[in-house]
C-alpha atoms as a PDB file:
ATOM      1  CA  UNK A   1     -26.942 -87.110 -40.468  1.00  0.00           C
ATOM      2  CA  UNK A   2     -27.138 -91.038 -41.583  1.00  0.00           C
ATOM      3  CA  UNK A   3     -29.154 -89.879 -44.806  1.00  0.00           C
ATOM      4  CA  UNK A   4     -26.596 -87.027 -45.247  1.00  0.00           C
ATOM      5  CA  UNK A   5     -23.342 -88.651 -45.361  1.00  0.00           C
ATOM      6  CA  UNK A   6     -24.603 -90.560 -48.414  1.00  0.00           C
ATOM      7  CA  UNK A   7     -26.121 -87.592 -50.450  1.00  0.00           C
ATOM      8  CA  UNK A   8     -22.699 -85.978 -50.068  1.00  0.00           C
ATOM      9  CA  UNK A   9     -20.610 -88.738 -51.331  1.00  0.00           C
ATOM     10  CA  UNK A  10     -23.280 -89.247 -54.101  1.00  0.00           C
ATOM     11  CA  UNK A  11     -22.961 -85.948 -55.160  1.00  0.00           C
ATOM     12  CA  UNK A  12     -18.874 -85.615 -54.526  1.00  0.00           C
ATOM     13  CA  UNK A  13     -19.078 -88.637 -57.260  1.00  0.00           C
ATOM     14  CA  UNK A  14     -21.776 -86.860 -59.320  1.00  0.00           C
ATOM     15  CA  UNK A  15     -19.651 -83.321 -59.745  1.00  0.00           C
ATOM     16  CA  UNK A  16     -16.544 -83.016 -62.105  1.00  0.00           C
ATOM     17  CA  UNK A  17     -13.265 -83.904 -60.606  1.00  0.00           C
ATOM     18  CA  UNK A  18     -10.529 -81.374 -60.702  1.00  0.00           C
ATOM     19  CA  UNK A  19      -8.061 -83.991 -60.819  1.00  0.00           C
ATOM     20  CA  UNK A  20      -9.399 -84.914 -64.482  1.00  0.00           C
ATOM     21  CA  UNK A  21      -8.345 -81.063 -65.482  1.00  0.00           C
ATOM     22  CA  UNK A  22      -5.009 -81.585 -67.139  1.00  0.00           C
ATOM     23  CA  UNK A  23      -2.363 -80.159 -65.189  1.00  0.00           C
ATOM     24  CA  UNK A  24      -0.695 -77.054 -67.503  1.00  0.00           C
ATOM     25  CA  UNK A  25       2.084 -75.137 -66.799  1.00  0.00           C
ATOM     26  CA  UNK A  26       3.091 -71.993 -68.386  1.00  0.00           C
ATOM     27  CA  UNK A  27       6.264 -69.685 -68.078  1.00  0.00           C
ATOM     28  CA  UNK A  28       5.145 -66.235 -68.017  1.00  0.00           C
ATOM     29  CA  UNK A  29       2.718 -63.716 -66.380  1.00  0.00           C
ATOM     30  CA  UNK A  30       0.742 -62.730 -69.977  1.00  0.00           C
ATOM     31  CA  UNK A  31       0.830 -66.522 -71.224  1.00  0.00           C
ATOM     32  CA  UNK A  32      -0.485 -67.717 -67.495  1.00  0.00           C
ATOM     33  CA  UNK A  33      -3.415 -65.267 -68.199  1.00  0.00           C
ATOM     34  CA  UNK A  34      -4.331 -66.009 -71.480  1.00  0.00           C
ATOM     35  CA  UNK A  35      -4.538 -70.031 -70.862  1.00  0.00           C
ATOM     36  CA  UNK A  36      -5.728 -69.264 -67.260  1.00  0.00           C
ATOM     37  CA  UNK A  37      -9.341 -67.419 -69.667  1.00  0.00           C
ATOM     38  CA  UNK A  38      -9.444 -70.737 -71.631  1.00  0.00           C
ATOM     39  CA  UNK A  39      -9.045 -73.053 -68.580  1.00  0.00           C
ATOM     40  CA  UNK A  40     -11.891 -70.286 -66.507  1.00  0.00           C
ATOM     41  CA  UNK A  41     -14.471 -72.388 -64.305  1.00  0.00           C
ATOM     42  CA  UNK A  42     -12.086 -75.729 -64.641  1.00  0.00           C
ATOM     43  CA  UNK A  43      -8.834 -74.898 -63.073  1.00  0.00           C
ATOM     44  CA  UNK A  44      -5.838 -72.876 -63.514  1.00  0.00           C
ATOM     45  CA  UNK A  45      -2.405 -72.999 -64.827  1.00  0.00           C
ATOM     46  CA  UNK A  46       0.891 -72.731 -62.612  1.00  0.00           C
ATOM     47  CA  UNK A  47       3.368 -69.983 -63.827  1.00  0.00           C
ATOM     48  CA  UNK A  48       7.162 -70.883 -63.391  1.00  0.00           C
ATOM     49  CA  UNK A  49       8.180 -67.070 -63.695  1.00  0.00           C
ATOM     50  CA  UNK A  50       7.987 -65.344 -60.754  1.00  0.00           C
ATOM     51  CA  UNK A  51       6.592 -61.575 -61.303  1.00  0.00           C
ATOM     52  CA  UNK A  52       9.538 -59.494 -61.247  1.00  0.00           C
ATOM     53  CA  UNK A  53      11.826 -62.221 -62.557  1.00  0.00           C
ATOM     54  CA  UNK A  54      13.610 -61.577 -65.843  1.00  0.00           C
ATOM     55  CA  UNK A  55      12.633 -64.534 -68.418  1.00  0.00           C
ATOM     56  CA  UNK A  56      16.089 -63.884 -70.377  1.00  0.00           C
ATOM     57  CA  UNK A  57      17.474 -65.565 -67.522  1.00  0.00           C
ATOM     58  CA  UNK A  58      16.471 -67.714 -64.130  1.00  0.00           C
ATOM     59  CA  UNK A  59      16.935 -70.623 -62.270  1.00  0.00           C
ATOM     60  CA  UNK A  60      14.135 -72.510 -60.946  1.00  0.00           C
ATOM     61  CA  UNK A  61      13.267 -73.221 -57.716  1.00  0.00           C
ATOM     62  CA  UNK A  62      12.236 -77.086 -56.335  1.00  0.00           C
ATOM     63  CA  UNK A  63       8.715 -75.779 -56.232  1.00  0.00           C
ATOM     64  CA  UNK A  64       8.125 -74.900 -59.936  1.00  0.00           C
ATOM     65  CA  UNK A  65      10.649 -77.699 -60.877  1.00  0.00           C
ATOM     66  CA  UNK A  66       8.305 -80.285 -59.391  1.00  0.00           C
ATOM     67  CA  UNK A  67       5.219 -78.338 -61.250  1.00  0.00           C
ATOM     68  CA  UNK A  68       7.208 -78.745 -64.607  1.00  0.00           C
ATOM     69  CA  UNK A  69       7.788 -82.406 -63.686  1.00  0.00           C
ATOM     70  CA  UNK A  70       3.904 -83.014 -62.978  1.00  0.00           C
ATOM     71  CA  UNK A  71       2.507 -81.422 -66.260  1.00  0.00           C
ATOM     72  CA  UNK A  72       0.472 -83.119 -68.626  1.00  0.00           C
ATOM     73  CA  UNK A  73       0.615 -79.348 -71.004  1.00  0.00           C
ATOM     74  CA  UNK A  74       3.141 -76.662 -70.826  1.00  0.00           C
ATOM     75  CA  UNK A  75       2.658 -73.683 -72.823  1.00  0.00           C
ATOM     76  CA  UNK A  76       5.329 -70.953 -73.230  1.00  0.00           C
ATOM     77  CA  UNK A  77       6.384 -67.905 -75.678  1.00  0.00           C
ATOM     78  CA  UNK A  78       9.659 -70.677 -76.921  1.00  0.00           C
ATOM     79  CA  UNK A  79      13.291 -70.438 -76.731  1.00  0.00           C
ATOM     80  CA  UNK A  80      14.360 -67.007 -78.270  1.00  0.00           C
ATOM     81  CA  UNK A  81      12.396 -65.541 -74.920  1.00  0.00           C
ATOM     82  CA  UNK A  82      13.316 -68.346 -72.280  1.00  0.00           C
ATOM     83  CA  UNK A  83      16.321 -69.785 -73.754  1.00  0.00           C
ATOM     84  CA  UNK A  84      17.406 -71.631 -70.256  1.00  0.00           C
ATOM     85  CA  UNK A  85      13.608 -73.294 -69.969  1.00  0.00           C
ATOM     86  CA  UNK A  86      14.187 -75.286 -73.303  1.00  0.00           C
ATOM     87  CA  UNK A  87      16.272 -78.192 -71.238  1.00  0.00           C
ATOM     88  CA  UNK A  88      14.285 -78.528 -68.394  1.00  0.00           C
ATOM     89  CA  UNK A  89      11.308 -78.466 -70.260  1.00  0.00           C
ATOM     90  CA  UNK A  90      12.674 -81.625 -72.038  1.00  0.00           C
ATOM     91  CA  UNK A  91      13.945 -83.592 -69.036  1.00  0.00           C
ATOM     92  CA  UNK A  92      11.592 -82.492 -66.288  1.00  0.00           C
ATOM     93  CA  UNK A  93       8.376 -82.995 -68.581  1.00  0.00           C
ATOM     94  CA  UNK A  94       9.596 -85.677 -71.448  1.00  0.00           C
ATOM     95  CA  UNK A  95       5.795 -87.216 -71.121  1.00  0.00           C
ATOM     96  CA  UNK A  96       4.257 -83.583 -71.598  1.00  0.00           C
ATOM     97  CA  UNK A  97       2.742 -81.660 -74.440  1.00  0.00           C
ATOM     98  CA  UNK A  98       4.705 -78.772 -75.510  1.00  0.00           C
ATOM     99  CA  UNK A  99       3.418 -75.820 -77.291  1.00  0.00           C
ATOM    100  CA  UNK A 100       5.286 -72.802 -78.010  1.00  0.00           C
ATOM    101  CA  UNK A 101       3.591 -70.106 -79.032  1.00  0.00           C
ATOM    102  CA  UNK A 102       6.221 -68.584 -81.424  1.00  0.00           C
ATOM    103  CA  UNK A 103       6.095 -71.566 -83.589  1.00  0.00           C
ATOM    104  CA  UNK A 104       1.912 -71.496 -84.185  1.00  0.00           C
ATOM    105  CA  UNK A 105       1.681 -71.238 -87.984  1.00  0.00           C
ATOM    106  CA  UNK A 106      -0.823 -68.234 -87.369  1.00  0.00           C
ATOM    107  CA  UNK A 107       1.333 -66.172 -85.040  1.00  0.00           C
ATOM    108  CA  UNK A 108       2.324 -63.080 -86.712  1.00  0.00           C
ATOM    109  CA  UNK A 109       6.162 -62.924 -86.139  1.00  0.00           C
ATOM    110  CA  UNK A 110       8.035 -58.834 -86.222  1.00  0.00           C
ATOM    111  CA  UNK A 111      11.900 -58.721 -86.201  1.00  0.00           C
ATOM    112  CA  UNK A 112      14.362 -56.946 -83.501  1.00  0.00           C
ATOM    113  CA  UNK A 113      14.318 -53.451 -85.077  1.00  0.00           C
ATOM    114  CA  UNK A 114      18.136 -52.252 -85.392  1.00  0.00           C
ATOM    115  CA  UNK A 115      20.004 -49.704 -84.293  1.00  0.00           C
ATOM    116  CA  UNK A 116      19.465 -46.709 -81.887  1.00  0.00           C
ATOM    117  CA  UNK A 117      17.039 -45.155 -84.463  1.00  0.00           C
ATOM    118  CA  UNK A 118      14.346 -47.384 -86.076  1.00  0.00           C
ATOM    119  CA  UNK A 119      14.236 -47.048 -89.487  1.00  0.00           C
ATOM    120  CA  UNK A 120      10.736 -45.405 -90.635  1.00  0.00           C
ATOM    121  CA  UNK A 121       8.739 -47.886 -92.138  1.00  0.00           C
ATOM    122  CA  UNK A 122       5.924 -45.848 -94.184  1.00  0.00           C
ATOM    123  CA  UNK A 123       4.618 -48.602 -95.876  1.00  0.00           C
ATOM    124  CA  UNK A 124       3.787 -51.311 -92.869  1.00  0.00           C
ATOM    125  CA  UNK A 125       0.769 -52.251 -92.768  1.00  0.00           C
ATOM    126  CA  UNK A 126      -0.969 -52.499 -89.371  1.00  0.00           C
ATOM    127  CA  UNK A 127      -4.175 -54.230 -88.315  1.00  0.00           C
ATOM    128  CA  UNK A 128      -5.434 -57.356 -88.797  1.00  0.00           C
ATOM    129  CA  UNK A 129      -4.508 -57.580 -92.590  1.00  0.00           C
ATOM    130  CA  UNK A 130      -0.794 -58.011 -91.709  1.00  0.00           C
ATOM    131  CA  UNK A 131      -1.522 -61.187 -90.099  1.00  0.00           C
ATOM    132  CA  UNK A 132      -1.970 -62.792 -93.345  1.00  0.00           C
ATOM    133  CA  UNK A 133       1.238 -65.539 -92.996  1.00  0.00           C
ATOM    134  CA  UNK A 134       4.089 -66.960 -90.600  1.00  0.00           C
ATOM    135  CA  UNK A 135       6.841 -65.229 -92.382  1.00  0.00           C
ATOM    136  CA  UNK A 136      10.496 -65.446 -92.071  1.00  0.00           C
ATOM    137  CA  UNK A 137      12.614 -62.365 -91.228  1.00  0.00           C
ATOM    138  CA  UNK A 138      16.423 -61.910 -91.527  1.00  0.00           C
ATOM    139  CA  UNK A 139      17.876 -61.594 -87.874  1.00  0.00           C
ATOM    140  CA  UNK A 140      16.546 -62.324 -84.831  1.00  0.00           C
ATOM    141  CA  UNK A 141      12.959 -62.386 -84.414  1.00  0.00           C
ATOM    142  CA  UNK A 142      11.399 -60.113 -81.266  1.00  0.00           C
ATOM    143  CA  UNK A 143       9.573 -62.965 -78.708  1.00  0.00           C
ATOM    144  CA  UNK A 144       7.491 -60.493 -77.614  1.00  0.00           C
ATOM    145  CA  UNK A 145       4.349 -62.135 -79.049  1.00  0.00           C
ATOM    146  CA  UNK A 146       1.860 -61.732 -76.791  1.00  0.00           C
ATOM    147  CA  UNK A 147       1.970 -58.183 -77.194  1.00  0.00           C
ATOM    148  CA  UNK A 148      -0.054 -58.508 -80.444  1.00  0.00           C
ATOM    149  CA  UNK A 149      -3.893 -59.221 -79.935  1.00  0.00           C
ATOM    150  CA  UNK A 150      -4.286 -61.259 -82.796  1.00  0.00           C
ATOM    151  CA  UNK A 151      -1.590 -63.782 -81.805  1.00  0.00           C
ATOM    152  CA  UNK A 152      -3.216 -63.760 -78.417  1.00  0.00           C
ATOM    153  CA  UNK A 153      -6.404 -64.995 -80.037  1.00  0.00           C
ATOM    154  CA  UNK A 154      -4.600 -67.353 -81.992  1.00  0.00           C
ATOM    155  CA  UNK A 155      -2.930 -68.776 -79.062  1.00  0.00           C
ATOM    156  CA  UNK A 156      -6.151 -69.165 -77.071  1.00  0.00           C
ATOM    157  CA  UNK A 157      -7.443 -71.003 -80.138  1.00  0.00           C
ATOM    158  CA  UNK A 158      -4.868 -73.642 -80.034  1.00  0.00           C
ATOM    159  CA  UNK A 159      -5.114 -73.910 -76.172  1.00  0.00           C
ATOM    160  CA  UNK A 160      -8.543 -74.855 -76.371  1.00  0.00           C
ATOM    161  CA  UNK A 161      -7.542 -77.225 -78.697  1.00  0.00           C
ATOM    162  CA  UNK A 162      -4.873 -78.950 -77.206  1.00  0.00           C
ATOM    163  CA  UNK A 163      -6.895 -78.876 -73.836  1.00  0.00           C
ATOM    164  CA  UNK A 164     -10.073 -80.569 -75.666  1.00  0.00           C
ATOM    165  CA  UNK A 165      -7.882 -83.136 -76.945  1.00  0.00           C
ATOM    166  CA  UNK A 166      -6.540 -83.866 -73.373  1.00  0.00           C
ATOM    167  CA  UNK A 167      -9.923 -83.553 -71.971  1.00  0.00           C
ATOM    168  CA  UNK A 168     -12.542 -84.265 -74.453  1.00  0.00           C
ATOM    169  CA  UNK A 169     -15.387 -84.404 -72.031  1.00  0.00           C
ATOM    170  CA  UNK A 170     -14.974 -80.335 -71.421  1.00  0.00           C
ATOM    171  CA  UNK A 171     -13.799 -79.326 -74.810  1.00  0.00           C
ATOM    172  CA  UNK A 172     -16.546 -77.330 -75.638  1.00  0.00           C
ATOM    173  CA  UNK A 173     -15.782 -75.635 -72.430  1.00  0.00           C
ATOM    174  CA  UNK A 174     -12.727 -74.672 -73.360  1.00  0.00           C
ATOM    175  CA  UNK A 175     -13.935 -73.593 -76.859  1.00  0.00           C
ATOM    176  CA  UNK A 176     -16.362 -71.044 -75.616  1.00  0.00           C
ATOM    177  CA  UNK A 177     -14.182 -69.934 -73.063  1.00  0.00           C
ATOM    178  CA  UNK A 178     -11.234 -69.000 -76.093  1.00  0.00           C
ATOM    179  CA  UNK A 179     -14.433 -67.698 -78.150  1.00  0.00           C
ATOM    180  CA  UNK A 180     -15.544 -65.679 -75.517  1.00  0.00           C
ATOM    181  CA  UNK A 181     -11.847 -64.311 -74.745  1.00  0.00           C
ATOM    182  CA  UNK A 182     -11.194 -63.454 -78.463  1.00  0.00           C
ATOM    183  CA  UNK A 183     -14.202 -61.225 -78.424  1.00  0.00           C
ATOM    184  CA  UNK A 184     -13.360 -59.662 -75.307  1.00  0.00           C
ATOM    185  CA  UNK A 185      -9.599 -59.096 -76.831  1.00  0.00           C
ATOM    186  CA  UNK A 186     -11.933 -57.637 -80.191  1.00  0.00           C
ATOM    187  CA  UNK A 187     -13.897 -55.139 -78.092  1.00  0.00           C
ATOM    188  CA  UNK A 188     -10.928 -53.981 -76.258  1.00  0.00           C
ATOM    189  CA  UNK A 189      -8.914 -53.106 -79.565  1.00  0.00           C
ATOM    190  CA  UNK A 190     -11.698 -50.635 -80.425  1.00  0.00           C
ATOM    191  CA  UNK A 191     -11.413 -49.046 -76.814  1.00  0.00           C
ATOM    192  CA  UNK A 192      -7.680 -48.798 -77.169  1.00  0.00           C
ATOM    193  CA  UNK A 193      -7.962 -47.542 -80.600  1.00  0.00           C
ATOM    194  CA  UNK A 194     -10.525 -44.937 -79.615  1.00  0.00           C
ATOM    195  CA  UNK A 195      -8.219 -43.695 -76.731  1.00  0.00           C
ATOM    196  CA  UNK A 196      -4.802 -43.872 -78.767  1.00  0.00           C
ATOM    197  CA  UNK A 197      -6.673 -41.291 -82.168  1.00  0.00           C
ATOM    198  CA  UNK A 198      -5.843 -38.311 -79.782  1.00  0.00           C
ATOM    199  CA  UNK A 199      -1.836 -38.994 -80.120  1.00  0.00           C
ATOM    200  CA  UNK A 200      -1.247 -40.678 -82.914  1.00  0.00           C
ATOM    201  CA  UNK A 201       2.154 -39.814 -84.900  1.00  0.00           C
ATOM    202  CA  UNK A 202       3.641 -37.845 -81.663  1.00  0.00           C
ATOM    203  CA  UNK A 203       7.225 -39.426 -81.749  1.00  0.00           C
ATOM    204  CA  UNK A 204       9.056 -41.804 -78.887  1.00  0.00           C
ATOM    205  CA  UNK A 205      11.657 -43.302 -77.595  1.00  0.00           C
ATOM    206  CA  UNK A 206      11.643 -47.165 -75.736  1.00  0.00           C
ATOM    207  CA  UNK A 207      14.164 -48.217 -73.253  1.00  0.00           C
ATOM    208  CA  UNK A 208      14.402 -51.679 -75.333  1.00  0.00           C
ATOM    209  CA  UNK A 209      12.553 -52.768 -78.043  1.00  0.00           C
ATOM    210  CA  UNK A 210       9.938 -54.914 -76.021  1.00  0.00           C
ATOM    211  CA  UNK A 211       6.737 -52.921 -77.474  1.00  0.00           C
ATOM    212  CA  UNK A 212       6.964 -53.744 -81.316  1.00  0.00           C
ATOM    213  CA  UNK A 213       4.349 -55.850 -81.653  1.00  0.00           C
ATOM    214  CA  UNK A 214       1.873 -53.499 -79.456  1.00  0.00           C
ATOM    215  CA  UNK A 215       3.162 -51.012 -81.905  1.00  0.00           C
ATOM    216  CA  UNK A 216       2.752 -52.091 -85.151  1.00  0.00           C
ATOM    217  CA  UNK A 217      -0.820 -53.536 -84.366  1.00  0.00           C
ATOM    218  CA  UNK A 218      -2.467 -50.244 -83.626  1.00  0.00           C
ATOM    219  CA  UNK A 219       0.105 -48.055 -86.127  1.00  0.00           C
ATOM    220  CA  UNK A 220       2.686 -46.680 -83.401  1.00  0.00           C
ATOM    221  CA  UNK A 221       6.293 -46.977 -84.410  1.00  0.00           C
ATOM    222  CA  UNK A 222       9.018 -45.969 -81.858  1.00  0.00           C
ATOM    223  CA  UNK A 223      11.335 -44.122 -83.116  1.00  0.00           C
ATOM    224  CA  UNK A 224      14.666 -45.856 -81.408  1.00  0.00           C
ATOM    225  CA  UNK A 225      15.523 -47.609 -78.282  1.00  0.00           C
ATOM    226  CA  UNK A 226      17.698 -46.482 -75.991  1.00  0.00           C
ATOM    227  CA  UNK A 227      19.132 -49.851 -74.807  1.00  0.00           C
ATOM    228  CA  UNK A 228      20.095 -53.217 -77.152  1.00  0.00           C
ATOM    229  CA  UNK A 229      17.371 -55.336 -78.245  1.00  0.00           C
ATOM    230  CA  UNK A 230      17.822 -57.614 -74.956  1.00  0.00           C
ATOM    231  CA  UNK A 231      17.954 -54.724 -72.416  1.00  0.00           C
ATOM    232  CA  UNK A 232      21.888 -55.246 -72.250  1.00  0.00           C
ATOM    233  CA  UNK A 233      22.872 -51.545 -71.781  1.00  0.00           C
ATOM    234  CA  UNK A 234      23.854 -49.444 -73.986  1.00  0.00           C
ATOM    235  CA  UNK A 235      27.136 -47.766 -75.456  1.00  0.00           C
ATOM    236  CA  UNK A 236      28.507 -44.123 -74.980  1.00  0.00           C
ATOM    237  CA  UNK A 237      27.895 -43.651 -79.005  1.00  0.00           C
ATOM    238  CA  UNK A 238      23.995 -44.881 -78.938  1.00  0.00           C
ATOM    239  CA  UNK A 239      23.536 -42.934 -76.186  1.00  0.00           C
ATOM    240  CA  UNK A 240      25.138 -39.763 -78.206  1.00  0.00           C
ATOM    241  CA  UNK A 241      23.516 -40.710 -81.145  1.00  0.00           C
ATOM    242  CA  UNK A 242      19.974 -40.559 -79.638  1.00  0.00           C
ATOM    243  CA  UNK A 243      20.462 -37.759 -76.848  1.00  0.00           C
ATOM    244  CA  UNK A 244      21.181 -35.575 -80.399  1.00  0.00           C
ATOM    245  CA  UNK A 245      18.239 -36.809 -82.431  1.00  0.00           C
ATOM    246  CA  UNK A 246      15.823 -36.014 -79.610  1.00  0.00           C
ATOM    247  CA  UNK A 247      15.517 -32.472 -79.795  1.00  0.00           C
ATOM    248  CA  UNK A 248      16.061 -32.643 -83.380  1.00  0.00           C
ATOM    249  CA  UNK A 249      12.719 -34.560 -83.991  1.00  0.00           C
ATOM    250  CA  UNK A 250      10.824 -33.743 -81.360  1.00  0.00           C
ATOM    251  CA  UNK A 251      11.008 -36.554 -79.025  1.00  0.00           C
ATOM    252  CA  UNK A 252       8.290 -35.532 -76.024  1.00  0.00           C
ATOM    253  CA  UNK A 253       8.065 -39.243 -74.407  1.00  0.00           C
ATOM    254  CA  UNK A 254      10.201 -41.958 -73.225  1.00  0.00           C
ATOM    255  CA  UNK A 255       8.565 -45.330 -72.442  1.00  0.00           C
ATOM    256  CA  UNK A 256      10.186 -46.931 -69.405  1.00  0.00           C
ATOM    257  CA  UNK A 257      10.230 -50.369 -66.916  1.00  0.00           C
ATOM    258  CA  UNK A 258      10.383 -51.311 -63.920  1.00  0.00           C
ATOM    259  CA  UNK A 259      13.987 -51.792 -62.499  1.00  0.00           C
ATOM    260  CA  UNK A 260      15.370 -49.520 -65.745  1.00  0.00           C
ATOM    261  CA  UNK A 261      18.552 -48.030 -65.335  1.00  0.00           C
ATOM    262  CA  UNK A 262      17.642 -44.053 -64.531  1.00  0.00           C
ATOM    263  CA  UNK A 263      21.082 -43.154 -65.839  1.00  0.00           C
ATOM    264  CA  UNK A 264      20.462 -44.524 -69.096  1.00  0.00           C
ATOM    265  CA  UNK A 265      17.227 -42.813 -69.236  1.00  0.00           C
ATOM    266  CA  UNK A 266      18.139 -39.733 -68.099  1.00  0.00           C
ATOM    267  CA  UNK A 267      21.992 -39.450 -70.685  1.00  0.00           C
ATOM    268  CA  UNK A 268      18.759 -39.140 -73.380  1.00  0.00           C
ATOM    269  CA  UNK A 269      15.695 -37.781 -71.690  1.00  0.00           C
ATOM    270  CA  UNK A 270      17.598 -35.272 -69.452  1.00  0.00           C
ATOM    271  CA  UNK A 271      16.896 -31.864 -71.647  1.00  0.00           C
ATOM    272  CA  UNK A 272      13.787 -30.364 -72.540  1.00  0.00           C
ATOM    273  CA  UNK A 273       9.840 -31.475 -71.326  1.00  0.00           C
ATOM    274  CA  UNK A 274      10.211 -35.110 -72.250  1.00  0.00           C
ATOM    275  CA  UNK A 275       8.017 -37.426 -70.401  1.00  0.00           C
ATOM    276  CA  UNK A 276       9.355 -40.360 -68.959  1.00  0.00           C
ATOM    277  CA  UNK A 277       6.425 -43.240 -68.288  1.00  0.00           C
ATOM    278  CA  UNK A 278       6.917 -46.433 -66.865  1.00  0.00           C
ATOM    279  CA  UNK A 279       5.062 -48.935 -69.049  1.00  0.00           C
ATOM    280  CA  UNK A 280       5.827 -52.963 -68.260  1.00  0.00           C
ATOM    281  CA  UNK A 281       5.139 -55.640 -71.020  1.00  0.00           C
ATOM    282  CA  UNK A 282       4.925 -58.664 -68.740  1.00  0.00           C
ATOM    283  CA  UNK A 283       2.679 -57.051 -66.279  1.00  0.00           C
ATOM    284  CA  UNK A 284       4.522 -57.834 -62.727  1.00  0.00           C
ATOM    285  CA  UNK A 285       1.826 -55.490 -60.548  1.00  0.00           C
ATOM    286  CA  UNK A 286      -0.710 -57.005 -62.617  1.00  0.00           C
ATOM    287  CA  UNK A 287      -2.694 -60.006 -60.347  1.00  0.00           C
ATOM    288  CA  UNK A 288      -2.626 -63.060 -62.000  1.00  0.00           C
ATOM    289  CA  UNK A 289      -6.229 -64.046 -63.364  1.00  0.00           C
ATOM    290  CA  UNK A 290      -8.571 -65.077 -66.729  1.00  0.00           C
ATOM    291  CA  UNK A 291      -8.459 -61.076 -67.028  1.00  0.00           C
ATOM    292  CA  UNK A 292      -4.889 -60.677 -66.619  1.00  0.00           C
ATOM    293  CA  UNK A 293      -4.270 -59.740 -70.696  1.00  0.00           C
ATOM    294  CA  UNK A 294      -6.861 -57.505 -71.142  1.00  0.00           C
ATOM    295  CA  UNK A 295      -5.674 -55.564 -68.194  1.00  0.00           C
ATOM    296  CA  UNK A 296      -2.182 -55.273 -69.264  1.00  0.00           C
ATOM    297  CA  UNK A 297      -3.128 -54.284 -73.114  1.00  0.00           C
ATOM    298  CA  UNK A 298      -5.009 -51.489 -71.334  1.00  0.00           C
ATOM    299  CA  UNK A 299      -2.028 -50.696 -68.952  1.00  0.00           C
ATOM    300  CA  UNK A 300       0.188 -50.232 -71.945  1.00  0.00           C
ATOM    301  CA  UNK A 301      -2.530 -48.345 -74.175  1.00  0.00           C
ATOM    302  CA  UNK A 302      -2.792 -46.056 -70.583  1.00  0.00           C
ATOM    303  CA  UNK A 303       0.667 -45.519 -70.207  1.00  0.00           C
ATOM    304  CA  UNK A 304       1.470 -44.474 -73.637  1.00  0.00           C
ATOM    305  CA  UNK A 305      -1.385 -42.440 -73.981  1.00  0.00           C
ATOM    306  CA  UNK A 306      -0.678 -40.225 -70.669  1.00  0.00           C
ATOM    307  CA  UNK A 307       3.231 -40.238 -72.255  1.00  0.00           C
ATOM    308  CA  UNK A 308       1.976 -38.768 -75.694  1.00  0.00           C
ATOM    309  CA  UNK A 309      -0.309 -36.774 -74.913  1.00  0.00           C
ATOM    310  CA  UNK A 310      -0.081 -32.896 -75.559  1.00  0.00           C
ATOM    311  CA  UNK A 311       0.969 -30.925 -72.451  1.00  0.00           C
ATOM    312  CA  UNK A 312      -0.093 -27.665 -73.483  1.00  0.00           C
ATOM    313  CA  UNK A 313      -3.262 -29.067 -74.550  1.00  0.00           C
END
């Protein structure tokens, strides 16, 4: 036992400290995943969003106040999605380094689509070539980011890079964690490609435009929404306006969340076999983990298929 107690406190010296791991916070479930498969076999991030939680608005509790207040790197989607984090992200975490993923000059940025029906747009281009800039767009721009595969590689890109600059000694960690990720993200694009062929140009509807970027990556436009662009309900007109165009152009699918209003749902959905499938973009039954995103791309990819897809067939 003499001869132990040194060998142990030799080696506790020896091994890596966690407490040389920068401490990172994040705000939501899909950003907590993709910085949590950067940070794999180091630590992990904290997430200040509770699942569930709506990030349009929320007020923090002491516990993931004090985790802002301890950060040495907080990474979040930015403002337009978590417009009441901006202040205490400032005051709780002056000292901190803060990276918004919105504002990465690689991040492909989509606008809020307008009106109940989206207008058709024939000649977007989808894949990997319309990543080509950081353009503007009139309006609001959707903050639904993370949606899009090649932001998420992006983003893991410029966590590893801000992490290797906090903690040189395991950059090259980080780096071939976010290499490793990005090819992970690659492979599953082809599966979810594969799997969406069978339905492709079947017309739906959205509950709110949360899907665009998911979308217009692998060449599936909604055709309307059936609340406003921030889930705020919907009037008796939109409601008229869509419930009319749905038989008219063969709406067969409705893509849902969880906690939607059913009445809003059903004043469109109610009349003919149109599916209604719940399909969540921030993942709240997902468990949080380095394989958190790829799970929820293939949730979504799931859940749309099994809404498209042909009942007769």
């Amino acid at each position: 036992m003499r001869l132990l107690i040194p060998l142990l406190l030799t080696f506790s010296i020896l091994r890596p400290a966690q407490a040389d791991v920068p401490r990172v916070v994040t705000d939501i479930a899909p950003v907590h995943g993709l910085v949590e498969r950067v940070m794999a076999g180091l630590g992990a991030p904290e997430v200040i969003l509770p699942p569930g939680a709506s990030p349009h608005s929320y007020a923090m509790r002491p516990s993931e106040a004090r985790a802002l207040s301890g950060a040495d790197l907080v990474f979040w989607v930015g403002p337009a999605l978590t417009p009441w984090l901006a202040g205490p992200i400032e005051t709780l975490a002056p000292d901190a380094q803060h990276i918004a993923f919105m504002e990465l000059e690689s991040v492909a940025l989509l606008p809020f689509r307008e009106g109940a029906m989206f207008e058709a747009h024939d000649d977007h281009d989808h894949g990997e070539h319309a990543h080509d800039a950081h353009d503007a767009h009139d309006g609001p721009v959707d903050p639904h980011v993370w949606l899009d595969p090649h932001n998420a590689r992006v983003f893991m890109a410029e966590v590893a890079r801000q992490l290797g600059a906090a903690d040189p000694e395991n950059a090259e960690h980080y780096a071939e964690n976010a290499r490793a990720g990005a090819a992970e993200i690659e492979a599953l694009e082809t599966r979810i490609t594969a799997e969406l062929s069978t339905v492709s140009g079947r017309p739906f509807l959205v509950l709110h435009d949360a899907y665009h970027y998911f979308e217009a990556h692998f060449g599936f436009e909604a055709m309307g929404a059936i609340s406003l662009a921030d889930g705020g309900g919907a009037s008796a007109a939109r409601l008229s306006e869509l419930h009319d165009k749905v038989s008219e152009m063969g709406v067969s699918c409705v893509l849902t969340e969880p906690n939607a209003q059913r009445g809003l749902i059903d004043a469109v959905a109610a009349q003919g076999d149109i599916t209604v499938q719940e399909v969540d973009p921030l993942g709240v039954a997902l468990p949080l983990g380095p394989d958190f995103y790829s799970a929820l791309l293939s949730e979504i990819a799931t859940g749309l298929g099994i809404c498209l897809r042909d009942k007769s067939s």
